[in-house]
PDB file of N, CA and C in Angstrom:
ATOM      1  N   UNK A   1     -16.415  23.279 -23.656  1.00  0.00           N
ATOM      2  CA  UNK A   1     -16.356  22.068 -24.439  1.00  0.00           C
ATOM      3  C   UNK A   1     -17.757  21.461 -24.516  1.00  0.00           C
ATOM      4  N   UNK A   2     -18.322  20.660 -25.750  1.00  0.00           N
ATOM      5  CA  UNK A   2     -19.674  20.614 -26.096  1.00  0.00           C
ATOM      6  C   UNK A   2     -19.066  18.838 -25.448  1.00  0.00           C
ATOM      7  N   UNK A   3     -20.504  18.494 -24.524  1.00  0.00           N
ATOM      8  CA  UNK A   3     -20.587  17.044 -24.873  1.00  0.00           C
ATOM      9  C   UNK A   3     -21.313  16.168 -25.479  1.00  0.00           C
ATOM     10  N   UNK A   4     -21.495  14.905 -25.653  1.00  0.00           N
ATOM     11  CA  UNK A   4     -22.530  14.434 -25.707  1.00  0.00           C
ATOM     12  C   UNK A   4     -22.721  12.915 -25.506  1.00  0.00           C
ATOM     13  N   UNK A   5     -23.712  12.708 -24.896  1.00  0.00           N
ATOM     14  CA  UNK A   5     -24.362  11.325 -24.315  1.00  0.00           C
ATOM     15  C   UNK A   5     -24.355  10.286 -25.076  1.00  0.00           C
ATOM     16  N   UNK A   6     -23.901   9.251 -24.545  1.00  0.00           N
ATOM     17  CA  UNK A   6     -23.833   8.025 -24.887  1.00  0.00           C
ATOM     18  C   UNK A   6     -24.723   6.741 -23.883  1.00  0.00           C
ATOM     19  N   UNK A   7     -25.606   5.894 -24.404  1.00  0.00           N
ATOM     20  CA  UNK A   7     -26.026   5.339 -23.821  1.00  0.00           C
ATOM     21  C   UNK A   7     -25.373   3.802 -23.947  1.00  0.00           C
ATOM     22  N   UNK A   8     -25.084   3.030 -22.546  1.00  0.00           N
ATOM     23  CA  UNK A   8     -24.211   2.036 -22.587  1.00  0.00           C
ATOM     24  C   UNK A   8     -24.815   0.829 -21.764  1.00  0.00           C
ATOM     25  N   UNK A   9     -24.356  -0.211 -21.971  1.00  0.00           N
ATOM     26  CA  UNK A   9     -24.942  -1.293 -21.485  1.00  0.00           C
ATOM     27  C   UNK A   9     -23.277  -1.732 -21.168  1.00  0.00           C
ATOM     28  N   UNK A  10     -23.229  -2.344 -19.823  1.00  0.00           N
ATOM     29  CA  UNK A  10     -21.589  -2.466 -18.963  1.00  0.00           C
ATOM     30  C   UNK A  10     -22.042  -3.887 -18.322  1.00  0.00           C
ATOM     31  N   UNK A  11     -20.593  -5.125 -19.216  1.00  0.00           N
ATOM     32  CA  UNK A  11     -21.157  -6.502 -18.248  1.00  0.00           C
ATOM     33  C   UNK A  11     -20.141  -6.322 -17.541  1.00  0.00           C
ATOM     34  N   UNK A  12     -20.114  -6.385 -15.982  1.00  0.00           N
ATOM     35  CA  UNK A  12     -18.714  -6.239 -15.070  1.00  0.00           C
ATOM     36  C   UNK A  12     -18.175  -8.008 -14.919  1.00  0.00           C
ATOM     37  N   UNK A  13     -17.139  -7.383 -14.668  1.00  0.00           N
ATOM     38  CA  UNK A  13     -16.263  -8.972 -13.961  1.00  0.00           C
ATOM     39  C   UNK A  13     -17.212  -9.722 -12.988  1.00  0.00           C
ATOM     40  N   UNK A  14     -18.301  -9.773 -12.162  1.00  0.00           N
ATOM     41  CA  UNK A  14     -18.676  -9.809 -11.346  1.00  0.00           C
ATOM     42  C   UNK A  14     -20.159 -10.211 -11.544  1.00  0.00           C
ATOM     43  N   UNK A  15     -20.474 -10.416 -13.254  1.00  0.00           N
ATOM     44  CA  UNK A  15     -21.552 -10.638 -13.263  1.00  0.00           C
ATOM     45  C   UNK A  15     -22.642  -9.542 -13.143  1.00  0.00           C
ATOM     46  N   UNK A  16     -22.270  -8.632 -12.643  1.00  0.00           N
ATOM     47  CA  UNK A  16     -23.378  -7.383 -12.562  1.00  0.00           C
ATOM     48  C   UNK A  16     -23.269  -6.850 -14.407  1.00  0.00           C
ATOM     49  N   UNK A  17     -24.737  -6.247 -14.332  1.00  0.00           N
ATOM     50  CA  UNK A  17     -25.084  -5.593 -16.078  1.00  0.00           C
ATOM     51  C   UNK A  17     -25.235  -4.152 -15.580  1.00  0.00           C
ATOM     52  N   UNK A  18     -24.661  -2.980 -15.755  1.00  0.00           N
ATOM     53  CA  UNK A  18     -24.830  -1.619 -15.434  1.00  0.00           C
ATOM     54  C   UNK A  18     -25.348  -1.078 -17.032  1.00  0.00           C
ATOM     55  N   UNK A  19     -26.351  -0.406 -16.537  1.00  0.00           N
ATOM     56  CA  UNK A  19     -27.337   0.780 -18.149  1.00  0.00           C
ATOM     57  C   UNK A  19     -26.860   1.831 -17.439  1.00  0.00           C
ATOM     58  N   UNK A  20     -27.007   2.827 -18.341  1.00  0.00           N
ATOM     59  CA  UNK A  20     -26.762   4.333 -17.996  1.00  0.00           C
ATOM     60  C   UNK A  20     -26.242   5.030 -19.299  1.00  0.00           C
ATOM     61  N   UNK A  21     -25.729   6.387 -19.016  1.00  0.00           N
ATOM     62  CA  UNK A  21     -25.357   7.292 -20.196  1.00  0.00           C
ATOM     63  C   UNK A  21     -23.588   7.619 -19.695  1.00  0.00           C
ATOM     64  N   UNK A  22     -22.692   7.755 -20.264  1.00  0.00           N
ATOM     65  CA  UNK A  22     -21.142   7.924 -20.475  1.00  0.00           C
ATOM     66  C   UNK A  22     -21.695   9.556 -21.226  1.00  0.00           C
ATOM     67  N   UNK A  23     -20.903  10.492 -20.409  1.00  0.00           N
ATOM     68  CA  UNK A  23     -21.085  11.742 -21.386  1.00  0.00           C
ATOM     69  C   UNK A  23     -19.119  11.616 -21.706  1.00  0.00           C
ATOM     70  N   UNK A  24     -19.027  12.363 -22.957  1.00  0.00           N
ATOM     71  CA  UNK A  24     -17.882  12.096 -23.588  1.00  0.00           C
ATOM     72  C   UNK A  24     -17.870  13.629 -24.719  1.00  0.00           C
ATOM     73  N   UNK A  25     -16.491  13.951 -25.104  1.00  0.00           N
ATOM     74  CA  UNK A  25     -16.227  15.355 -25.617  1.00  0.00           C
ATOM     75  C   UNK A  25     -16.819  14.959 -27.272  1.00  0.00           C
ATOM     76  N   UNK A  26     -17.802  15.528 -27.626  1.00  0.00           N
ATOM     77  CA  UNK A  26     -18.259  15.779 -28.700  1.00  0.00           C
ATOM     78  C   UNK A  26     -17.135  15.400 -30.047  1.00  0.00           C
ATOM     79  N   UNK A  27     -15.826  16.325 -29.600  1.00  0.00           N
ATOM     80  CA  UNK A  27     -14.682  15.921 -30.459  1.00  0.00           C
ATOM     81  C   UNK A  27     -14.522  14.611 -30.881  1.00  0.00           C
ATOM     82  N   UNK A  28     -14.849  13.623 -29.901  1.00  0.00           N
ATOM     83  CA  UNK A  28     -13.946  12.286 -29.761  1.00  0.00           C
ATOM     84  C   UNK A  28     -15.262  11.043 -30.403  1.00  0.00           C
ATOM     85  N   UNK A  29     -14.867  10.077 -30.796  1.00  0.00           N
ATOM     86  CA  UNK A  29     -16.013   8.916 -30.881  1.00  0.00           C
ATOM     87  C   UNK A  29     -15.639   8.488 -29.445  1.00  0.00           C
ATOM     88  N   UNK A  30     -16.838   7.290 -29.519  1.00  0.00           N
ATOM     89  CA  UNK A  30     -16.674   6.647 -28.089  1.00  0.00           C
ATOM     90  C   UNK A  30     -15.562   5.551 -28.308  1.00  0.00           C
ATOM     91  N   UNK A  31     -15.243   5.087 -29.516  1.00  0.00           N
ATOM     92  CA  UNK A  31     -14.054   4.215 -29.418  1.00  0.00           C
ATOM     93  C   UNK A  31     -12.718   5.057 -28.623  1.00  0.00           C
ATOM     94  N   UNK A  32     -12.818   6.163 -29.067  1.00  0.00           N
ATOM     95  CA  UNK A  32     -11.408   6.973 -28.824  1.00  0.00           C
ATOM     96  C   UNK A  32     -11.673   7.232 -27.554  1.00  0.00           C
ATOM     97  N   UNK A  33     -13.148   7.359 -26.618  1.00  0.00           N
ATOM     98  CA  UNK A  33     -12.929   7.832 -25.365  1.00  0.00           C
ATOM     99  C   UNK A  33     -12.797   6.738 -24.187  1.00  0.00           C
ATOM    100  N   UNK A  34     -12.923   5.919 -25.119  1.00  0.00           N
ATOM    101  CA  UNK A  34     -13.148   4.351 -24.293  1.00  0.00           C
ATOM    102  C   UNK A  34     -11.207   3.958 -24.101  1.00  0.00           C
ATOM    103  N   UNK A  35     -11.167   4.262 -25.221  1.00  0.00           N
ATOM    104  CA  UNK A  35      -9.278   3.614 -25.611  1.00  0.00           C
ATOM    105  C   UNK A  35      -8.560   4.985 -24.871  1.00  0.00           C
ATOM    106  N   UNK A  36      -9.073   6.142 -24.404  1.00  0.00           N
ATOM    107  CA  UNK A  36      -7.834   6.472 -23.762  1.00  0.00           C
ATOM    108  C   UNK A  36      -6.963   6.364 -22.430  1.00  0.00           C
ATOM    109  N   UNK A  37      -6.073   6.110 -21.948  1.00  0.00           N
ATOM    110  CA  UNK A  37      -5.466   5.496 -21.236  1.00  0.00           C
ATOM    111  C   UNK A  37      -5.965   5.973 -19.697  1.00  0.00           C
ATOM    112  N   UNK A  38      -6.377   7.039 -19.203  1.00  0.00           N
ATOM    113  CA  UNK A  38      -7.488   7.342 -18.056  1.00  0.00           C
ATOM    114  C   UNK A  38      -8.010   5.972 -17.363  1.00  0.00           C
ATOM    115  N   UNK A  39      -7.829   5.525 -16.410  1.00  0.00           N
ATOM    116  CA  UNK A  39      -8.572   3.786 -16.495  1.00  0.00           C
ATOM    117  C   UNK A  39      -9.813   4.178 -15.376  1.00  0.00           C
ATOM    118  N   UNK A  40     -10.481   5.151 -15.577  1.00  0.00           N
ATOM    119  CA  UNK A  40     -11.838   5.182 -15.105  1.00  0.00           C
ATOM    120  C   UNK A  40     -13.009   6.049 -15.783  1.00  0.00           C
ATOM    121  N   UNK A  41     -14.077   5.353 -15.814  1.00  0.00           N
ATOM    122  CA  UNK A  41     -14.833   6.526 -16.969  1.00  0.00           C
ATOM    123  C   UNK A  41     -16.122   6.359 -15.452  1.00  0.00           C
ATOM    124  N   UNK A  42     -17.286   7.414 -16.127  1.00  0.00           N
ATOM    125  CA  UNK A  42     -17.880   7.603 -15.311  1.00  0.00           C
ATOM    126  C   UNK A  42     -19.750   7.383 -15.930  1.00  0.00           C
ATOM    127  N   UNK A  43     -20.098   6.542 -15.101  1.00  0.00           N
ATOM    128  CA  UNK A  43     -21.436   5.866 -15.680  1.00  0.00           C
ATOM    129  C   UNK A  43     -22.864   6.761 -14.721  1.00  0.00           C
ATOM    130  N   UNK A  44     -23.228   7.261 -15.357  1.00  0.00           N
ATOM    131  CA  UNK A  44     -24.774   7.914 -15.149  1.00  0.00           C
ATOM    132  C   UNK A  44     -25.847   6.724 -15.063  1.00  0.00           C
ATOM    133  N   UNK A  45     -26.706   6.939 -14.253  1.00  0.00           N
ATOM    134  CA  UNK A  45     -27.148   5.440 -14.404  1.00  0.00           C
ATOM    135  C   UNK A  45     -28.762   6.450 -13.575  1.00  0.00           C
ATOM    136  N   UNK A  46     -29.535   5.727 -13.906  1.00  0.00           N
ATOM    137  CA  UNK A  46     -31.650   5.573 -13.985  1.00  0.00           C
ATOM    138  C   UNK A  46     -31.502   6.198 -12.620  1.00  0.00           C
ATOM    139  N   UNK A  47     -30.771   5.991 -11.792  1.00  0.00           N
ATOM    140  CA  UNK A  47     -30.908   5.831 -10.202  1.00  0.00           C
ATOM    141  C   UNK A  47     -30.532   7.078  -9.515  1.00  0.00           C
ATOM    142  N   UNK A  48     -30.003   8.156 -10.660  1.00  0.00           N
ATOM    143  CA  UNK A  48     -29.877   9.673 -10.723  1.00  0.00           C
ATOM    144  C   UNK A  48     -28.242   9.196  -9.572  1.00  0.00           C
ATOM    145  N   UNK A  49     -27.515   8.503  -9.830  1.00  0.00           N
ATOM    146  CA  UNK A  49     -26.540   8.207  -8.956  1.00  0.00           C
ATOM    147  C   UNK A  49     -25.268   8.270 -10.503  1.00  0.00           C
ATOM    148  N   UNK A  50     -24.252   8.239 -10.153  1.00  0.00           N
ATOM    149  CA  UNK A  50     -22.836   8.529 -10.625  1.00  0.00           C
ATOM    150  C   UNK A  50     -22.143   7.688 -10.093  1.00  0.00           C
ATOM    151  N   UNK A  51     -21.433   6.576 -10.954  1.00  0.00           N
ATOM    152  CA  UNK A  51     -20.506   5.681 -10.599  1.00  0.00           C
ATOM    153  C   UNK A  51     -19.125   5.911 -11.195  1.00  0.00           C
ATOM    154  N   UNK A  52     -17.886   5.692 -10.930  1.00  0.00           N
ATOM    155  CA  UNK A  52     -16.874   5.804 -11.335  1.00  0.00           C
ATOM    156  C   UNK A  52     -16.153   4.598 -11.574  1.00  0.00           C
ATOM    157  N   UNK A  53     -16.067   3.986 -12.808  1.00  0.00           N
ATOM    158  CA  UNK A  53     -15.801   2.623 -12.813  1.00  0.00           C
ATOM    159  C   UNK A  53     -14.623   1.999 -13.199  1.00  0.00           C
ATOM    160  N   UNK A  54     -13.919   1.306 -13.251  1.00  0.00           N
ATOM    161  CA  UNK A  54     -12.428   1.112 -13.757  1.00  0.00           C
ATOM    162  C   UNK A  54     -12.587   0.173 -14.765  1.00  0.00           C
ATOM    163  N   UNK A  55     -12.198   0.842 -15.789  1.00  0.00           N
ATOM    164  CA  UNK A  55     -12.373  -0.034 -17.354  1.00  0.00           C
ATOM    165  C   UNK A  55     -11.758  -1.410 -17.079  1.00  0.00           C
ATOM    166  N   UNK A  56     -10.780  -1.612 -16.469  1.00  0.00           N
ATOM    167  CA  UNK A  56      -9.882  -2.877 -16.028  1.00  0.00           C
ATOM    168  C   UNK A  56     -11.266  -3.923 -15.830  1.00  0.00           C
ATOM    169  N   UNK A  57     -12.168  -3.930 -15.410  1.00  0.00           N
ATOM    170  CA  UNK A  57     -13.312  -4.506 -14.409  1.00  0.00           C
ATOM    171  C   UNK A  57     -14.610  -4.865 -15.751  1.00  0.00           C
ATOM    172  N   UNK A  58     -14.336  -4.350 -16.780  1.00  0.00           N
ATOM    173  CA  UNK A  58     -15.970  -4.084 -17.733  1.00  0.00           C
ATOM    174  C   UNK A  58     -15.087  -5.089 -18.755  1.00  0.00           C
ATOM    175  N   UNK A  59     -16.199  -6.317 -19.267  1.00  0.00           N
ATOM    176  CA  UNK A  59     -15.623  -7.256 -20.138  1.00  0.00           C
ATOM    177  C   UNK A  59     -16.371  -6.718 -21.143  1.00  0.00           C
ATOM    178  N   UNK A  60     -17.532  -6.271 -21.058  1.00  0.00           N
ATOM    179  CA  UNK A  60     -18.402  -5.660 -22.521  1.00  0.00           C
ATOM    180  C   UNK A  60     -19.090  -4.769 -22.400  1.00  0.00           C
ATOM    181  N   UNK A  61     -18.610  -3.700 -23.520  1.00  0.00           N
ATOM    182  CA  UNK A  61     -19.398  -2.351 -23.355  1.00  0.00           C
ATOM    183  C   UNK A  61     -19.977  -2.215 -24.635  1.00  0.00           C
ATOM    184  N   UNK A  62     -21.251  -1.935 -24.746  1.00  0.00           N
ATOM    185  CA  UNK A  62     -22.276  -2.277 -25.846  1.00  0.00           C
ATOM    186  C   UNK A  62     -23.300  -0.762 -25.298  1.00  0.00           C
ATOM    187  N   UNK A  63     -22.703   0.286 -27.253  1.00  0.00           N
ATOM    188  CA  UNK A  63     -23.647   0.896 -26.883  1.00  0.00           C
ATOM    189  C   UNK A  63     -25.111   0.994 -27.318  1.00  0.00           C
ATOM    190  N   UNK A  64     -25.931   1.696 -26.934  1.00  0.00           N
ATOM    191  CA  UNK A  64     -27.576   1.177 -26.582  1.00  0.00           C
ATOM    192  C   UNK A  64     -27.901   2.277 -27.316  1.00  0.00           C
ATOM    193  N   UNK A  65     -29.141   2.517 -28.515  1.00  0.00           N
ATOM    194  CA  UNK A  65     -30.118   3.626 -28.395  1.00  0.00           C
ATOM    195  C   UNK A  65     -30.629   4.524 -27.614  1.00  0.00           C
ATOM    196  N   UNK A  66     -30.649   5.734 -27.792  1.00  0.00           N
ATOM    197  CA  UNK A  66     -31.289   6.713 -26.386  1.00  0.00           C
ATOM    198  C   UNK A  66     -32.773   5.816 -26.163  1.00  0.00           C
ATOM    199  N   UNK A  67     -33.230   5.160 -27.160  1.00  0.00           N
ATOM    200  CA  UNK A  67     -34.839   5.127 -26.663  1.00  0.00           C
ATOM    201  C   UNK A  67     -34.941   3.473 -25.533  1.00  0.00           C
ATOM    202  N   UNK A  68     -33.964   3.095 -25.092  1.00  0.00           N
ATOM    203  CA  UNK A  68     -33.589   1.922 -24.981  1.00  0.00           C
ATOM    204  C   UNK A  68     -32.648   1.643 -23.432  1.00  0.00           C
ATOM    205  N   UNK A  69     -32.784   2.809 -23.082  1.00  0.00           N
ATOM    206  CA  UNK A  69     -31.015   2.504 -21.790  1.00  0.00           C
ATOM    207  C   UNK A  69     -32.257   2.838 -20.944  1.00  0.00           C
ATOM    208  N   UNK A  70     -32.938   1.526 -19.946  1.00  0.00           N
ATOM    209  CA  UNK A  70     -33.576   1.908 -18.882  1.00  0.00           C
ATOM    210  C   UNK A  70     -34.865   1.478 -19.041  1.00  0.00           C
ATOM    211  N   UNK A  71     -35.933   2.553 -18.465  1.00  0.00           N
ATOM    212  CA  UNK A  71     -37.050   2.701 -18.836  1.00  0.00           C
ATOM    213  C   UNK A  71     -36.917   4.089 -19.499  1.00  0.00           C
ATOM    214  N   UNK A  72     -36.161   4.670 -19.382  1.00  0.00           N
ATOM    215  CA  UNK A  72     -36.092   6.552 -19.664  1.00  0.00           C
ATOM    216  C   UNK A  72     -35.396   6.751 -20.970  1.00  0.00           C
ATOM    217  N   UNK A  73     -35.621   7.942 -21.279  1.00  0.00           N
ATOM    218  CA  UNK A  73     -34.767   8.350 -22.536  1.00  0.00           C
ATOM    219  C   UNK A  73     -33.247   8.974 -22.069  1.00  0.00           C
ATOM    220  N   UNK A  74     -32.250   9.287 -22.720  1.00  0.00           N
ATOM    221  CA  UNK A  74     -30.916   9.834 -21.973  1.00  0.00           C
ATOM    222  C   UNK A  74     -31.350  11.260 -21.823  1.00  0.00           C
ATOM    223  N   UNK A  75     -31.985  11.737 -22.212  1.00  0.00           N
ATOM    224  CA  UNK A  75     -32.652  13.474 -21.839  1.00  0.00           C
ATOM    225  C   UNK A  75     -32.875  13.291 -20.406  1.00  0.00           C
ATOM    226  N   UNK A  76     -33.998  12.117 -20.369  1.00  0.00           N
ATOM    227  CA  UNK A  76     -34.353  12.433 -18.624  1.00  0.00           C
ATOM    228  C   UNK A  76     -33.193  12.340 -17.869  1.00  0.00           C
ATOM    229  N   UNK A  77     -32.469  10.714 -18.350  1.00  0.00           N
ATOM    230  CA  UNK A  77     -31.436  10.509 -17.357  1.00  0.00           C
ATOM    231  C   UNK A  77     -30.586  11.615 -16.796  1.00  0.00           C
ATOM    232  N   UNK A  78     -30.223  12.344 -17.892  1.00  0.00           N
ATOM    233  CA  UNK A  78     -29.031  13.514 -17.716  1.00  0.00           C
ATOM    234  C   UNK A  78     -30.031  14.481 -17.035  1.00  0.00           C
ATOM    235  N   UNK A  79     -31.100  14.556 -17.303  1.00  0.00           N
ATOM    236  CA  UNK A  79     -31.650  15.616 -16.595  1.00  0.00           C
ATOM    237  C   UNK A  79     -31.634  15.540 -15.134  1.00  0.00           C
ATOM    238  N   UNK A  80     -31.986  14.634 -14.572  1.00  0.00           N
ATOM    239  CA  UNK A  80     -31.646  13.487 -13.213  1.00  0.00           C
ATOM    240  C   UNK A  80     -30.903  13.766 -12.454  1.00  0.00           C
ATOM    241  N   UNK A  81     -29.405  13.070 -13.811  1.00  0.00           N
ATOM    242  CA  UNK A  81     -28.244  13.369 -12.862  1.00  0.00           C
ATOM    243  C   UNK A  81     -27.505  14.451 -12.234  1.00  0.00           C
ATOM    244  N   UNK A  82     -28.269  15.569 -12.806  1.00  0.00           N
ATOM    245  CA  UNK A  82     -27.352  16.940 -12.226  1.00  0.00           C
ATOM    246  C   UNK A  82     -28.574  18.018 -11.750  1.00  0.00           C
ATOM    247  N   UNK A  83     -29.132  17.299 -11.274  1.00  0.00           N
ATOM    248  CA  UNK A  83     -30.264  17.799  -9.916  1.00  0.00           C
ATOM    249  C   UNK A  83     -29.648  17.926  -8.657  1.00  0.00           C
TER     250      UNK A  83
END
């Protein structure tokens, strides 16, 4: 299955702002991968770390330009994360 990167900006319940990349099935938009009933998606984030987050918890998900999520482009990030 082909994926591809999404770069996201996440305001939590809690006041915290999470950046990072959502990889998601090429097939799908991110509306459709966001709306499916799964209640955890999984956030790539600058810090080469992997969070697993529960949509229940994220009041706004706003997605970002690759040239824009971080200081990095989503190439590096992903490159990062699976080191």
């Amino acid at each position: 299955m082909k994926i591809k990167k999404v770069g996201v900006r996440l305001e939590m319940q809690n006041g915290k702002v999470l950046e990072g990349v959502v990889l998601i099935p090429e097939t799908q938009s991110f509306v459709e991968f966001i709306n499916q009933p799964h209640p955890f998606i999984t956030l790539i984030e600058r810090k080469q770390s992997q969070r697993m987050l529960n949509k229940h918890y994220i009041l706004q998900i706003t997605k970002m330009d690759v040239d824009i999520v971080g200081e990095k482009n989503l190439e590096q990030l992903f490159a990062e994360s699976i080191q």
